[in-house]
Protein backbone atom coordinates (compact mmCIF):
# COMPACT_ATOMS: atom_id res chain seq x y z
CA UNK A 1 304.49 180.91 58.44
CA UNK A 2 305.87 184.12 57.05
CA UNK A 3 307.71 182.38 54.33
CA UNK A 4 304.05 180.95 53.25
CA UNK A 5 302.96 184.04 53.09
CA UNK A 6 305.24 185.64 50.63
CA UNK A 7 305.29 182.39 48.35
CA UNK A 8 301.54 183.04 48.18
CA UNK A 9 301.76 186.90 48.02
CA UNK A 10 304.15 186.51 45.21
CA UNK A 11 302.33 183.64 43.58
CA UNK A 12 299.63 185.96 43.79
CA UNK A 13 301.79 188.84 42.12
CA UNK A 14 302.71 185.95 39.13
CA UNK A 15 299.04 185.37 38.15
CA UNK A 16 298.21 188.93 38.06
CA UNK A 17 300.95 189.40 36.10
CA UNK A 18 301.10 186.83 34.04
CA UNK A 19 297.34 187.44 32.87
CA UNK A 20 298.40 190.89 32.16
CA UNK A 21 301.07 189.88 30.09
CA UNK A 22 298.34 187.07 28.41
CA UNK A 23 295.61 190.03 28.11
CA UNK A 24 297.19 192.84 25.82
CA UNK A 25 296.02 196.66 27.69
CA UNK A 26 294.38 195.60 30.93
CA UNK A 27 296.42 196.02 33.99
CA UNK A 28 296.46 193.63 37.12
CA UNK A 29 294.23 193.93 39.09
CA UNK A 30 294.44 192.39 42.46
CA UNK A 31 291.02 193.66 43.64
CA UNK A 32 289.23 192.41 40.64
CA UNK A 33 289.88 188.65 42.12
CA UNK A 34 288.87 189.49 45.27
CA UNK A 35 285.78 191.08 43.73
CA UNK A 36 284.52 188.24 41.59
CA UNK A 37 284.63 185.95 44.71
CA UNK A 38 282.55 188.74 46.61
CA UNK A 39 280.34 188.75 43.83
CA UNK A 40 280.05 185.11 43.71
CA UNK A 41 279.30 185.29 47.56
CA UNK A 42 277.25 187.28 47.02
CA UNK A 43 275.27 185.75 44.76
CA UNK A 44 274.74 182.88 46.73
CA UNK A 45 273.41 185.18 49.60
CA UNK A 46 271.24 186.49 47.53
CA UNK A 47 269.95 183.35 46.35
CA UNK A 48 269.57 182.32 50.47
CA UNK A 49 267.67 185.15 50.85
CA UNK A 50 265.31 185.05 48.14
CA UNK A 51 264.98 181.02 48.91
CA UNK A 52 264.49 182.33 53.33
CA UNK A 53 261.44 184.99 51.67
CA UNK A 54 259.60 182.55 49.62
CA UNK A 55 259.29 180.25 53.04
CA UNK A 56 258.53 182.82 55.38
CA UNK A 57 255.89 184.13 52.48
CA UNK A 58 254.59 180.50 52.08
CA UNK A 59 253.92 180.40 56.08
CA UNK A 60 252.54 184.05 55.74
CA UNK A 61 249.73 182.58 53.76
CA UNK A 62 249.32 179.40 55.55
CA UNK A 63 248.89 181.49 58.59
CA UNK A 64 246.30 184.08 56.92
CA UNK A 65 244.43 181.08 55.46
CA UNK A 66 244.25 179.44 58.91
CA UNK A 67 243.33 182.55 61.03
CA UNK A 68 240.51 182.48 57.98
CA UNK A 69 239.42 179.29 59.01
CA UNK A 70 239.33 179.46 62.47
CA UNK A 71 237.28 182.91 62.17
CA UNK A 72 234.83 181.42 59.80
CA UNK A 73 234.20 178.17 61.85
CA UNK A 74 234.62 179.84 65.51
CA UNK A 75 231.34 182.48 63.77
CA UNK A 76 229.49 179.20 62.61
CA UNK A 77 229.83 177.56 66.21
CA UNK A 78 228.42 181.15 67.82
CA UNK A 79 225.47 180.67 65.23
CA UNK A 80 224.80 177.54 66.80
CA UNK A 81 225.15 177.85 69.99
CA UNK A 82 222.68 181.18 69.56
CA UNK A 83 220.20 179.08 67.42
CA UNK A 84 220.41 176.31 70.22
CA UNK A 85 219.62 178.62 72.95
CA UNK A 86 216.91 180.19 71.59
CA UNK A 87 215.37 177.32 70.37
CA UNK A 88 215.63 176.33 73.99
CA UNK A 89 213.69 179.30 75.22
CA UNK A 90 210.78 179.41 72.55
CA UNK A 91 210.27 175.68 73.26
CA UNK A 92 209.58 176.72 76.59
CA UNK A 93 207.23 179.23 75.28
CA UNK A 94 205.45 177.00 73.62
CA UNK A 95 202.85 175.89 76.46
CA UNK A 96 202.23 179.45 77.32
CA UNK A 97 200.92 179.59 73.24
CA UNK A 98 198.62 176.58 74.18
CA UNK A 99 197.63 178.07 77.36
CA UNK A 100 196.93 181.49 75.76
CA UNK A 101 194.83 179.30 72.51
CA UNK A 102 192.52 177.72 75.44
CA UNK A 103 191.91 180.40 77.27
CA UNK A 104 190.72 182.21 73.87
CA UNK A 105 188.01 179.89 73.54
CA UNK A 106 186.78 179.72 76.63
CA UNK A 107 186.71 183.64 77.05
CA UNK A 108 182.61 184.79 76.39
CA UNK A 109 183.54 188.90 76.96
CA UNK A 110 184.28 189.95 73.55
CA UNK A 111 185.86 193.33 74.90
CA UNK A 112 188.30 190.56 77.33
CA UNK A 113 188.50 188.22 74.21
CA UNK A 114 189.71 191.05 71.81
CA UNK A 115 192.96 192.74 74.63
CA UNK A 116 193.85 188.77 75.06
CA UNK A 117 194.18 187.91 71.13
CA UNK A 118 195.87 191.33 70.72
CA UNK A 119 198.50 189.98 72.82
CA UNK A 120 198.45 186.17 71.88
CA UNK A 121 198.95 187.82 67.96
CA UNK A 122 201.74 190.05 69.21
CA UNK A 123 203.60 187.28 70.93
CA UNK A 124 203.17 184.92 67.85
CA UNK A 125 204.61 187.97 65.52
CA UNK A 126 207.32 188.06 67.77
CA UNK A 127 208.37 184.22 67.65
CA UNK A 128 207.63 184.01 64.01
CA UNK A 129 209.87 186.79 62.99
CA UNK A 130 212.98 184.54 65.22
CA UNK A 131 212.04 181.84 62.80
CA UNK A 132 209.17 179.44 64.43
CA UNK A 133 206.84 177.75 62.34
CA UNK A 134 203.54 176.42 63.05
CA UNK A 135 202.92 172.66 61.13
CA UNK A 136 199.83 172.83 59.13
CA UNK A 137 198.76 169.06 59.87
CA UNK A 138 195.32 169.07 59.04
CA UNK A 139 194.25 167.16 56.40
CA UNK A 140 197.33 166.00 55.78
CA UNK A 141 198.82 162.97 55.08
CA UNK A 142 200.46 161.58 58.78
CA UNK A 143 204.36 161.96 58.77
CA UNK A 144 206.33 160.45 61.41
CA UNK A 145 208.55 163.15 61.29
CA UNK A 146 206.22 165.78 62.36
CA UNK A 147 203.57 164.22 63.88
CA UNK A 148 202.90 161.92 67.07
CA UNK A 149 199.92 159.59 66.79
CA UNK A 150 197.63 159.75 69.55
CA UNK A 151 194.10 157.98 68.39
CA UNK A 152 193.26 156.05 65.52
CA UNK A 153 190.23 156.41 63.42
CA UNK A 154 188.37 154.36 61.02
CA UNK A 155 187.11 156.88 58.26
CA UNK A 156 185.88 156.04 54.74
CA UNK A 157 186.02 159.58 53.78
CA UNK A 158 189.36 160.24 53.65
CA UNK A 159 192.81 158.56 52.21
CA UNK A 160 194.33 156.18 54.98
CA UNK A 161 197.08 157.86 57.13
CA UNK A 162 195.46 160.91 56.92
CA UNK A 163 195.78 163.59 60.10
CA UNK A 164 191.73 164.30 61.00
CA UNK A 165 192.29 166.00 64.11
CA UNK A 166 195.09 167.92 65.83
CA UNK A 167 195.01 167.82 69.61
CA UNK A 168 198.36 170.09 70.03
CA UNK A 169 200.16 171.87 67.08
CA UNK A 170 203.71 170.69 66.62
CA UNK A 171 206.67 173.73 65.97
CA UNK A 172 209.28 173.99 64.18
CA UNK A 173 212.16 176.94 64.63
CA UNK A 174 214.38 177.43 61.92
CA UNK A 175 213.76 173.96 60.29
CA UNK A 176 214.18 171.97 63.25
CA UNK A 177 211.69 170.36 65.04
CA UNK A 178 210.78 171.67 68.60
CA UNK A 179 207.53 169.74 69.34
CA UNK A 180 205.82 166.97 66.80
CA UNK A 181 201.87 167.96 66.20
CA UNK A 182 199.39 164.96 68.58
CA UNK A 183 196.96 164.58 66.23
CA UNK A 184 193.94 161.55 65.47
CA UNK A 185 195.13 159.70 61.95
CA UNK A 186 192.46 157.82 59.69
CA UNK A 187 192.90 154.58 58.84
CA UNK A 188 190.59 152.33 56.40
């Protein structure tokens, strides 16, 4: 083993020689070898690297545009699970309204009448600043949509299909229908 060695020690020695004898004023070098295959090294290290950073900066972004996602979509789900629940509540509200709108017209003390519309107005600002809606059905050409046929009338004075009388107003909160509007529809 020693033998191979020195053959390749002095082999070594040749080279360097040899390619000082071939290059006129540079001396051998033996380091200089060993340097360009450090360099070379590296180089390709470098290149690892660089290829290793442009992944992990790749997933980086993935992961940012995910957590983006999520965030964005877990928000819209809260919105509609809020929106759900209170349209829950209000549409249980909604017979207290009608109780409060009948016991307005039957009320004859106008000092009674005026503390019980203060409060009926007070609770409608309330609702109507969450979003309900009151359907304006009167007069109206009947839509399915919005409005549950109770009675049928013949009428001559109107267009056919067209909402005479409204037994209970129908609600809406934030576009979506919480109770249709029983109404009397005209028919020719």
């Amino acid at each position: 083993m020693k033998e191979k060695k020195t053959n390749t020690d002095c082999e070594k020695k040749d080279v360097e020689q040899n390619a000082a004898v071939n290059e006129p004023g540079t001396e051998a070098n033996p380091e200089s070898i060993e340097e360009k295959v450090e360099q070379l090294s590296l180089e390709d290290r470098l290149e690892k690297v660089m290829a290793e950073n442009e992944s992990l900066k790749n997933q980086c972004l993935r992961s940012i545009a995910d957590y983006t996602n999520l965030k964005q979509r877990s928000d819209r789900e809260r919105r509609d699970i809020i929106i759900q629940a209170n349209a829950r509540l209000i549409g249980r509200l909604l017979p207290v309204i009608d109780n409060f709108e009948r016991a307005l017209s039957c009320i004859a003390d106008p000092s009674v009448s005026e503390g019980v519309v203060m409060i009926y107005r007070q609770l409608l600002d309330i609702l109507q600043a969450e979003g309900l809606e009151k359907i304006d059905c009167e007069g109206q050409p009947f839509d399915p949509h919005f409005h549950e046929a109770l009675m049928q009338e013949q009428c001559s004075e109107t267009h056919d299909n067209t909402v005479l009388q409204v037994f209970e107003p129908g609600y809406r909160f934030k576009n979506k229908l919480l109770r249709a509007a029983k109404v009397k529809v005209s028919s020719n």
